[in-house]
C-alpha atoms as a PDB file:
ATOM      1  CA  UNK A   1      23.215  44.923   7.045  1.00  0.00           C
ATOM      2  CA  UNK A   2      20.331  43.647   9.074  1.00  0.00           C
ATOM      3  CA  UNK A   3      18.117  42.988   5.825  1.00  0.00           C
ATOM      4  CA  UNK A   4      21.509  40.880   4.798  1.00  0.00           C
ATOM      5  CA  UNK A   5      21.514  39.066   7.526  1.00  0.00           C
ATOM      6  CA  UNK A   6      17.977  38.087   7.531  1.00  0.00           C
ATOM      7  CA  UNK A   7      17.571  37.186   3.951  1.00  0.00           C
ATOM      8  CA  UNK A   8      20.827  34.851   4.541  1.00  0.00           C
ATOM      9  CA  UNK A   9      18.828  33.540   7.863  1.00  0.00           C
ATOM     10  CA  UNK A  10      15.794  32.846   5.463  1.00  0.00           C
ATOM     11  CA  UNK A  11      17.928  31.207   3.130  1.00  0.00           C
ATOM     12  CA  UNK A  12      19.541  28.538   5.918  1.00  0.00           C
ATOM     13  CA  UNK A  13      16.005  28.055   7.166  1.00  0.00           C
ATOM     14  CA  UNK A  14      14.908  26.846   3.660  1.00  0.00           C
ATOM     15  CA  UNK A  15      18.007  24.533   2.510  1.00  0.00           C
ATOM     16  CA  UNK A  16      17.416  22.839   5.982  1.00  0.00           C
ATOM     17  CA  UNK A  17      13.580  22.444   5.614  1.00  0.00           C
ATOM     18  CA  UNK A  18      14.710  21.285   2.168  1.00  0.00           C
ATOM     19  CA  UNK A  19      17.060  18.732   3.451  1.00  0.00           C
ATOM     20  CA  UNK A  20      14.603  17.930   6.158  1.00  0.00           C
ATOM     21  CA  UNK A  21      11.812  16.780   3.503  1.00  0.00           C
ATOM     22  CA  UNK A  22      14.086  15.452   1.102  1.00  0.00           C
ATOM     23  CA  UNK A  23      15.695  13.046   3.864  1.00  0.00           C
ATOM     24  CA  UNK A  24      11.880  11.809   4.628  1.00  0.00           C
ATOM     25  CA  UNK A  25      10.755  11.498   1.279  1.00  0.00           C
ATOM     26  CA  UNK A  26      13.401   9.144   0.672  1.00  0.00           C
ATOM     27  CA  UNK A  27      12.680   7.049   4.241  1.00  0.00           C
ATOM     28  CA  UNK A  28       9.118   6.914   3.626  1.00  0.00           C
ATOM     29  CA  UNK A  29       9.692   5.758  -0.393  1.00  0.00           C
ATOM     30  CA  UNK A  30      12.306   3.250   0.622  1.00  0.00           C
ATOM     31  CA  UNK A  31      10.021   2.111   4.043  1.00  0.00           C
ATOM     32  CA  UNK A  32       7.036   1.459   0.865  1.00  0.00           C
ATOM     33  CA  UNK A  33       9.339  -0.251  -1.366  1.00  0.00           C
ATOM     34  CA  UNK A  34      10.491  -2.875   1.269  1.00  0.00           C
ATOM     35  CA  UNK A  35       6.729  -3.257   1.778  1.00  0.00           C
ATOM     36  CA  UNK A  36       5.354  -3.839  -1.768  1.00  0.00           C
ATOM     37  CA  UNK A  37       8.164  -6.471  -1.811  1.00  0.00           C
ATOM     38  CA  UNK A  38       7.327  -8.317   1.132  1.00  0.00           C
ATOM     39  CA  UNK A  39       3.585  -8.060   0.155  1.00  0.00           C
ATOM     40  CA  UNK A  40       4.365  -9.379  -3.328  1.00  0.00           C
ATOM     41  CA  UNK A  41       6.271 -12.535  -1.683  1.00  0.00           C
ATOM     42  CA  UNK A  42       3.346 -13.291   1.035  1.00  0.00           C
ATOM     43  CA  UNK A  43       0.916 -13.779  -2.489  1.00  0.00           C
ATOM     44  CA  UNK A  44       3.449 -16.481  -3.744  1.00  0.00           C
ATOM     45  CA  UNK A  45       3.938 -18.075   0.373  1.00  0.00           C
ATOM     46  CA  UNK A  46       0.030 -18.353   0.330  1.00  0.00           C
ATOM     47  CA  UNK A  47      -0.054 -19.962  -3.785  1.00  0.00           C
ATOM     48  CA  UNK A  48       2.900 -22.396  -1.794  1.00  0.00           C
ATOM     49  CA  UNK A  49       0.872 -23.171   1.041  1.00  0.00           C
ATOM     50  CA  UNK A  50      -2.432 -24.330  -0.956  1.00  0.00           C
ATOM     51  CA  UNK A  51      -0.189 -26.428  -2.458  1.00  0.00           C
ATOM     52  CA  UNK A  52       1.380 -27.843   0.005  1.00  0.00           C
ATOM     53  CA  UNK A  53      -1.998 -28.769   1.560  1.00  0.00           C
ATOM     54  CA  UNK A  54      -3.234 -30.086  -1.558  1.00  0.00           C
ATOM     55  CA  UNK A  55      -0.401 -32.216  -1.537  1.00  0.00           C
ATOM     56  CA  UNK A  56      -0.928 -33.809   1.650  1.00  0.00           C
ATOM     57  CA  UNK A  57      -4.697 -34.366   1.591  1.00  0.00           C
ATOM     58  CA  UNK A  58      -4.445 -36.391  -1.867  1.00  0.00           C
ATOM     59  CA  UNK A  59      -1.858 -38.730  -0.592  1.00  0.00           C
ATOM     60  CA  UNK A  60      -3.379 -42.402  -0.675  1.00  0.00           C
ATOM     61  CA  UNK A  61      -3.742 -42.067   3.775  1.00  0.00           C
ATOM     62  CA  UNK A  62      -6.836 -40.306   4.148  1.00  0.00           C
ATOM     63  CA  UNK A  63      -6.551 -37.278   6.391  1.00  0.00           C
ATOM     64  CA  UNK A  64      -8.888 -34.821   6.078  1.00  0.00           C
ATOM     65  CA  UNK A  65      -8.034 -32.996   9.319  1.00  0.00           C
ATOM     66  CA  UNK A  66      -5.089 -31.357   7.686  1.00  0.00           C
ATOM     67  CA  UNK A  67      -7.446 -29.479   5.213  1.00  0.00           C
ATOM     68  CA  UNK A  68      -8.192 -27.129   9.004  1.00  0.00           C
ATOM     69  CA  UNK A  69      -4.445 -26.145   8.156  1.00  0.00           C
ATOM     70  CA  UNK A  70      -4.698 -24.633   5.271  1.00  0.00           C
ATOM     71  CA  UNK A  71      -7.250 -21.886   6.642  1.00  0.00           C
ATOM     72  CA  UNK A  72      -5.068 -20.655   9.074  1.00  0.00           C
ATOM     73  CA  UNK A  73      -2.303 -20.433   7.159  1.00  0.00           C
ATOM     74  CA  UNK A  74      -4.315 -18.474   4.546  1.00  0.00           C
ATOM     75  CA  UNK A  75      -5.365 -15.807   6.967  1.00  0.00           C
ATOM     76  CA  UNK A  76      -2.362 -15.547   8.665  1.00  0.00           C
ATOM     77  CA  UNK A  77      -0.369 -14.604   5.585  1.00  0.00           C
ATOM     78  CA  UNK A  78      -3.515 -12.787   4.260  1.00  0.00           C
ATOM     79  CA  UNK A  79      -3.731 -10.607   7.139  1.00  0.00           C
ATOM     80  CA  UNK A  80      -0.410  -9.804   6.415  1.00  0.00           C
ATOM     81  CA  UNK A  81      -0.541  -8.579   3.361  1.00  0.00           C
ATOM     82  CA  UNK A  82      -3.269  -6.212   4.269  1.00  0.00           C
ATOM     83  CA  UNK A  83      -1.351  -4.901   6.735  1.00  0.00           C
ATOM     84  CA  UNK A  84       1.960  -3.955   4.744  1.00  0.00           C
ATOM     85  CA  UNK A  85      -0.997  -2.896   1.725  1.00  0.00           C
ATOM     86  CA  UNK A  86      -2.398  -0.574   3.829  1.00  0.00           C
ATOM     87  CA  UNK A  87       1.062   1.121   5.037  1.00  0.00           C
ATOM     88  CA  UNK A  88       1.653   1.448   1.570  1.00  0.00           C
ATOM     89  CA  UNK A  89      -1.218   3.078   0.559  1.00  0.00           C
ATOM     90  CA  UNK A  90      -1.120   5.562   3.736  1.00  0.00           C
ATOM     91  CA  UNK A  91       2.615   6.472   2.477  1.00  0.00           C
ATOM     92  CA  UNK A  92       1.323   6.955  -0.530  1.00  0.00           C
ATOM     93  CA  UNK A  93      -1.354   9.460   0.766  1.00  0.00           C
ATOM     94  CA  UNK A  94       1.157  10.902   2.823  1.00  0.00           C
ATOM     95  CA  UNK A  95       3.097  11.729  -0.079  1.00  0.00           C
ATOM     96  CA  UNK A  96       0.389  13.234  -1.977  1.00  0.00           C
ATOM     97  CA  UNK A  97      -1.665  14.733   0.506  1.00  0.00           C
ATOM     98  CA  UNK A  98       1.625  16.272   2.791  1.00  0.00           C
ATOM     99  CA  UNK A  99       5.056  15.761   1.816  1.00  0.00           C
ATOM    100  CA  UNK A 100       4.267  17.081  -2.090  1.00  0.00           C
ATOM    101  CA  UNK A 101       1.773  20.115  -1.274  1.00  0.00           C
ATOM    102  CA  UNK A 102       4.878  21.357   1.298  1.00  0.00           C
ATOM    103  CA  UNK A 103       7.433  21.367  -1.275  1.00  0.00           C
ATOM    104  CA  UNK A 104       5.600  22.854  -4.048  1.00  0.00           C
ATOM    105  CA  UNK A 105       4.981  25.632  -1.956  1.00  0.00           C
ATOM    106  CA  UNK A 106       7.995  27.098  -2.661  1.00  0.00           C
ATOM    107  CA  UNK A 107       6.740  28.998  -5.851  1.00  0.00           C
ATOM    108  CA  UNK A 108       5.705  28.108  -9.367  1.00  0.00           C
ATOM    109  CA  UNK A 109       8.736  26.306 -10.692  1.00  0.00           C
ATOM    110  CA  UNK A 110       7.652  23.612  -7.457  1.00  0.00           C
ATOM    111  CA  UNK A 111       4.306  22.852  -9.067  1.00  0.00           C
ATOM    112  CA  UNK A 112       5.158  19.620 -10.598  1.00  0.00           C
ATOM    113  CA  UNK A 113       7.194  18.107  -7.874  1.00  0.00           C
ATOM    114  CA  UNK A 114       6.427  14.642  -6.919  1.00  0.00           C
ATOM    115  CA  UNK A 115       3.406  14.917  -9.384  1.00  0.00           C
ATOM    116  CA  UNK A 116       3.760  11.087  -9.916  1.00  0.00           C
ATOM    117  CA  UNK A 117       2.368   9.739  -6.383  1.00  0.00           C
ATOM    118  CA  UNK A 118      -1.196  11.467  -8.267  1.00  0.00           C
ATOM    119  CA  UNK A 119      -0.564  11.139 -11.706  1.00  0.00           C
ATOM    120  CA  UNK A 120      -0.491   7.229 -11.647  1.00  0.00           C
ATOM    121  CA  UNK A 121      -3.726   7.065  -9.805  1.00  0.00           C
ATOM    122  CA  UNK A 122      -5.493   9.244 -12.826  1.00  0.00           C
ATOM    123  CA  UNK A 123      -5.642   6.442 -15.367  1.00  0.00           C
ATOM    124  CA  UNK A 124      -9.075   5.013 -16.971  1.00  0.00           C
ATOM    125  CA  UNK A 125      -9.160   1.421 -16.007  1.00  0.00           C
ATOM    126  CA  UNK A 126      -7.987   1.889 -12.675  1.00  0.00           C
ATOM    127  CA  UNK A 127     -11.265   0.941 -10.850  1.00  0.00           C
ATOM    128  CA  UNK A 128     -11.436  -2.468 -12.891  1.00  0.00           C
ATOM    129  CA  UNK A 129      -7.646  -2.876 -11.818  1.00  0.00           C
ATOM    130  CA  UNK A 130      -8.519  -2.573  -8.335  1.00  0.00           C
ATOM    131  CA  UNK A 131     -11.448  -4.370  -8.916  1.00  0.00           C
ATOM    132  CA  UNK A 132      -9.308  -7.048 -10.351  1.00  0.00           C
ATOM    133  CA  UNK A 133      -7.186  -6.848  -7.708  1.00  0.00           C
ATOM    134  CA  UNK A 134      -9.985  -7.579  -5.109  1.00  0.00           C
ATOM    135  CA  UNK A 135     -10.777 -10.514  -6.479  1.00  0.00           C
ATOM    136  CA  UNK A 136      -7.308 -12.008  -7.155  1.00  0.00           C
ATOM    137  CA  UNK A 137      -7.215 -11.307  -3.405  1.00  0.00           C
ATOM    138  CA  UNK A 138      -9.947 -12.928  -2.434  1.00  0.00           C
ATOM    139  CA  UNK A 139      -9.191 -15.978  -4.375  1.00  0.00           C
ATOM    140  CA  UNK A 140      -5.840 -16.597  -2.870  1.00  0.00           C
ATOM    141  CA  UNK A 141      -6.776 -15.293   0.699  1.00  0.00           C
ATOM    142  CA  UNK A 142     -10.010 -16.335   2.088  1.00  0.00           C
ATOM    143  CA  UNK A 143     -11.688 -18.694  -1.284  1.00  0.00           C
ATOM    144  CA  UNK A 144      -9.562 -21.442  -0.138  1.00  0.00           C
ATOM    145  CA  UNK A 145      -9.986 -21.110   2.988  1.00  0.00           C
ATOM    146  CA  UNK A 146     -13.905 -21.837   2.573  1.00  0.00           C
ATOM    147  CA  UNK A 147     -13.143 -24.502   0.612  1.00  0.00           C
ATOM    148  CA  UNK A 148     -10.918 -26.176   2.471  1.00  0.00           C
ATOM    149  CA  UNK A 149     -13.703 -26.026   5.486  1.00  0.00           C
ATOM    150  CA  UNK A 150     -16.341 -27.114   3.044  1.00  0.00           C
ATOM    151  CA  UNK A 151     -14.429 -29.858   1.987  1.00  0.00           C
ATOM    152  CA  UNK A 152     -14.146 -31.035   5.648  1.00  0.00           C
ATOM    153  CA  UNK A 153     -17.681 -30.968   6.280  1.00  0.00           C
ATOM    154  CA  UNK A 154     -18.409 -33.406   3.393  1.00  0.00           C
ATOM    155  CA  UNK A 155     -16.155 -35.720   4.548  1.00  0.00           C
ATOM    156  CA  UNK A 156     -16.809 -38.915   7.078  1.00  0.00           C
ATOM    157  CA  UNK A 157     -14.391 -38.400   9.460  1.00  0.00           C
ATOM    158  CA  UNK A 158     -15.265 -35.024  11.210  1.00  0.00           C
ATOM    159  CA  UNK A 159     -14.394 -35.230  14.372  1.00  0.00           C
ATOM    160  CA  UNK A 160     -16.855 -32.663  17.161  1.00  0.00           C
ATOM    161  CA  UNK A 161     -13.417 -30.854  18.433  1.00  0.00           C
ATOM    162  CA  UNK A 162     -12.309 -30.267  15.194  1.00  0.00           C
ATOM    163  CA  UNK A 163     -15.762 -29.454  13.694  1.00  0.00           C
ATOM    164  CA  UNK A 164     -16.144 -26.368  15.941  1.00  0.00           C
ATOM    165  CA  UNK A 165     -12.219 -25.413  15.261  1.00  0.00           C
ATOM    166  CA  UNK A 166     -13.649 -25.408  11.424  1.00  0.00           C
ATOM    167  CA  UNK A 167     -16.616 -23.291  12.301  1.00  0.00           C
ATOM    168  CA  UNK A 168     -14.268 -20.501  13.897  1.00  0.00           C
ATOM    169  CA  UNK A 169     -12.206 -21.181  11.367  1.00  0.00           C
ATOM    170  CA  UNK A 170     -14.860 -19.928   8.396  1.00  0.00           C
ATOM    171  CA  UNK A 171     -16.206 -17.480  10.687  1.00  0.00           C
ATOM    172  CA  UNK A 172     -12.995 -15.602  10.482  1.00  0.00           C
ATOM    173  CA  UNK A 173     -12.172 -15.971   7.227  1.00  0.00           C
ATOM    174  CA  UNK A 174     -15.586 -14.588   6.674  1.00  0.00           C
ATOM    175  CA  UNK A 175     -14.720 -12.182   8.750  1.00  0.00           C
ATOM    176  CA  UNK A 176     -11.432 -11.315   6.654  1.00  0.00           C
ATOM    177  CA  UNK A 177     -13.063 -11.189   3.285  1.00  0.00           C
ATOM    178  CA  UNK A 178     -15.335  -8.801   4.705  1.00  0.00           C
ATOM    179  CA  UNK A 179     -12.074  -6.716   5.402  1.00  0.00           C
ATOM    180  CA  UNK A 180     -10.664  -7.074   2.981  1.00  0.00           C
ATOM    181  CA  UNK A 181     -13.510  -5.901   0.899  1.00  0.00           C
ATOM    182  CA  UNK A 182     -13.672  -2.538   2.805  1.00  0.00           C
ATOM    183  CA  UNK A 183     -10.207  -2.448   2.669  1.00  0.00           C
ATOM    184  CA  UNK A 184     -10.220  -2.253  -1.059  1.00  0.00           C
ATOM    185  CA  UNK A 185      -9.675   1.337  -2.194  1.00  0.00           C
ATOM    186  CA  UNK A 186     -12.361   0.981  -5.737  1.00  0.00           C
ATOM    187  CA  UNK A 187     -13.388   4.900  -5.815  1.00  0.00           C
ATOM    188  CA  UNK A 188     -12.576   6.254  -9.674  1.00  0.00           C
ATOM    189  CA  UNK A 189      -9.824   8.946  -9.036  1.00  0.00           C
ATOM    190  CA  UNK A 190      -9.920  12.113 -11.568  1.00  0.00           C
ATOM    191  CA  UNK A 191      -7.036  14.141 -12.629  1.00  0.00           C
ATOM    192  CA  UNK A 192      -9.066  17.158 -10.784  1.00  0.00           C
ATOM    193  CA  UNK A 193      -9.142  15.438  -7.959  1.00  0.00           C
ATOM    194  CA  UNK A 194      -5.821  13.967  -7.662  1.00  0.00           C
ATOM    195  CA  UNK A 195      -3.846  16.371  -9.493  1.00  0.00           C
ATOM    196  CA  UNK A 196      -1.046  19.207  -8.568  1.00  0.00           C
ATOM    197  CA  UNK A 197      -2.445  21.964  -6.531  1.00  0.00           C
ATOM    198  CA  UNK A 198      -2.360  25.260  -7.282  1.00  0.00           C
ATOM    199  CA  UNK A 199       1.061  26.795  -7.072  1.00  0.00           C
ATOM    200  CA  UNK A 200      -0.706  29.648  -4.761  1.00  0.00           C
ATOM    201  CA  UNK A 201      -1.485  27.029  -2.031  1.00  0.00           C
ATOM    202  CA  UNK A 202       0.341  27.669   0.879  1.00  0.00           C
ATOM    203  CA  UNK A 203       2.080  25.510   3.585  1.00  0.00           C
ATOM    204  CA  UNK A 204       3.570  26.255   6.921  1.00  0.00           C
ATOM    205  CA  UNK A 205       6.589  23.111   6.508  1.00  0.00           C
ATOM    206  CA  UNK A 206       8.200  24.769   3.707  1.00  0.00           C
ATOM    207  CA  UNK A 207       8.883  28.401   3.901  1.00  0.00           C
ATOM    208  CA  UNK A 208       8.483  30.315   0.978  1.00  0.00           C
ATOM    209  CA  UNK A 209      11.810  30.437  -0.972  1.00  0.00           C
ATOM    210  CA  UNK A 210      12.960  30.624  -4.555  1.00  0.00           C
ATOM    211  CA  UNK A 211      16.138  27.984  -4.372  1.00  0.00           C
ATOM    212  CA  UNK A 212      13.241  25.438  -4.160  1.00  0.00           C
ATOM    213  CA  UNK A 213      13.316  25.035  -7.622  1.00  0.00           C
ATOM    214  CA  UNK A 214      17.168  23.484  -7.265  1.00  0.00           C
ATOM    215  CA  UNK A 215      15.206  20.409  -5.495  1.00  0.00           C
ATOM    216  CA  UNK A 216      12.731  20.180  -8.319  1.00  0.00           C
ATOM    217  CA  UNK A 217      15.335  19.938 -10.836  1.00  0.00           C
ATOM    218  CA  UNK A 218      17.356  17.679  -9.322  1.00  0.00           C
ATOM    219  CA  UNK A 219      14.494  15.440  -8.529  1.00  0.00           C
ATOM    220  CA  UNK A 220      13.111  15.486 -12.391  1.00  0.00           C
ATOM    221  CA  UNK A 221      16.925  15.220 -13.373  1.00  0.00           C
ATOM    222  CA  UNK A 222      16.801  18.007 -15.177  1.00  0.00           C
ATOM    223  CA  UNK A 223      18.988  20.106 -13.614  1.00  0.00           C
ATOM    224  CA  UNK A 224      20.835  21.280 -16.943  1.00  0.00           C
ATOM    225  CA  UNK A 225      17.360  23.158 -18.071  1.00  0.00           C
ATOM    226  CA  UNK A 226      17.430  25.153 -14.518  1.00  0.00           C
END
């Protein structure tokens, strides 16, 4: 009777611990959703912005001085986007790293849970797609930016109040490209490195239990073949 009792105390313990992970998994993947969207828009607000500016400075009134806008603007939305890119990626790592090793600890037909958050990381070209992705960066963020201040400079109406605003100006966008460049996650990822662990691998979160499995399915919809 006790053994009863404690195998039906395990079994509690694990659908809550299940429920428990499940409910953040979804939380954190909807929380990194919302913030791929909003980091998507700021790309198009900035592409906006540059024109807006271009706009104004090519009117037939000459003034120059609204070029200064266009920098802050840039690293204002370009800052940002760093910031919601770099929640995303620490989700993501979370989710790989955490969330994923804790529920395939609950045996061998867990070892493939959640394999996608490392799987899509694995592929051949993805250092010249994040090298890509630098540079389109770059260009919208903190290129114009320069320009814009260069642009300034070689015009003959530069004014000494706004000509220091224009050197802080390109010291902190050069100061944000630099950022952004360390930012920039270019390491090649292997399938070794970044793929399921062993189904051995234990984890304190998740207690050992065979039910997991009913998660896994579900997940994979493919809870007919269970």
């Amino acid at each position: 009777m006790r053994m009863s009792r404690t195998s039906e105390g395990d079994l509690a313990g694990g659908d809550e611990m299940r429920t428990v992970l499940l409910a953040e998994y979804e939380a954190l993947k909807a929380e990194q959703k919302s913030r791929i969207t909003l980091r998507d828009r700021l790309v198009y607000t900035a592409l906006a912005a540059l024109a807006a500016t271009l706009a104004l400075v090519l009117q037939p009134v000459e003034r120059p001085n609204l070029m200064l806008l266009l920098p802050l603007v840039c690293v204002v939305l370009g800052w940002t986007h760093l910031a919601n890119d770099q929640k995303i990626t620490a989700i993501g790592g979370y989710l790989r790293d955490h969330l994923a090793p804790a529920l395939r600890s609950g045996g061998p037909r867990a070892v493939g849970i959640l394999a996608w958050e490392s799987l899509h990381r694995t592929t051949r070209l993805r250092r010249l797609d994040k090298c890509t992705q630098l540079a389109v960066d770059l260009m919208i963020f903190a290129v114009p930016s320069l320009l814009a201040t260069a642009l300034y400079w070689s015009t003959d109406n530069v004014r000494p109040n706004l000509l220091v605003v224009s050197i802080i100006e390109a010291v902190v966008t050069l100061g944000f490209a630099i950022r952004i460049v360390i930012a920039a996650d270019l390491r090649g990822t292997s399938v070794d490195d970044q793929g399921p662990r062993d189904s051995g691998e234990r984890n304190d979160l998740t207690p050992d239990h065979p039910d997991l499995h009913l998660f896994t399915c579900a997940t994979a919809g493919r809870s007919s073949t269970c």
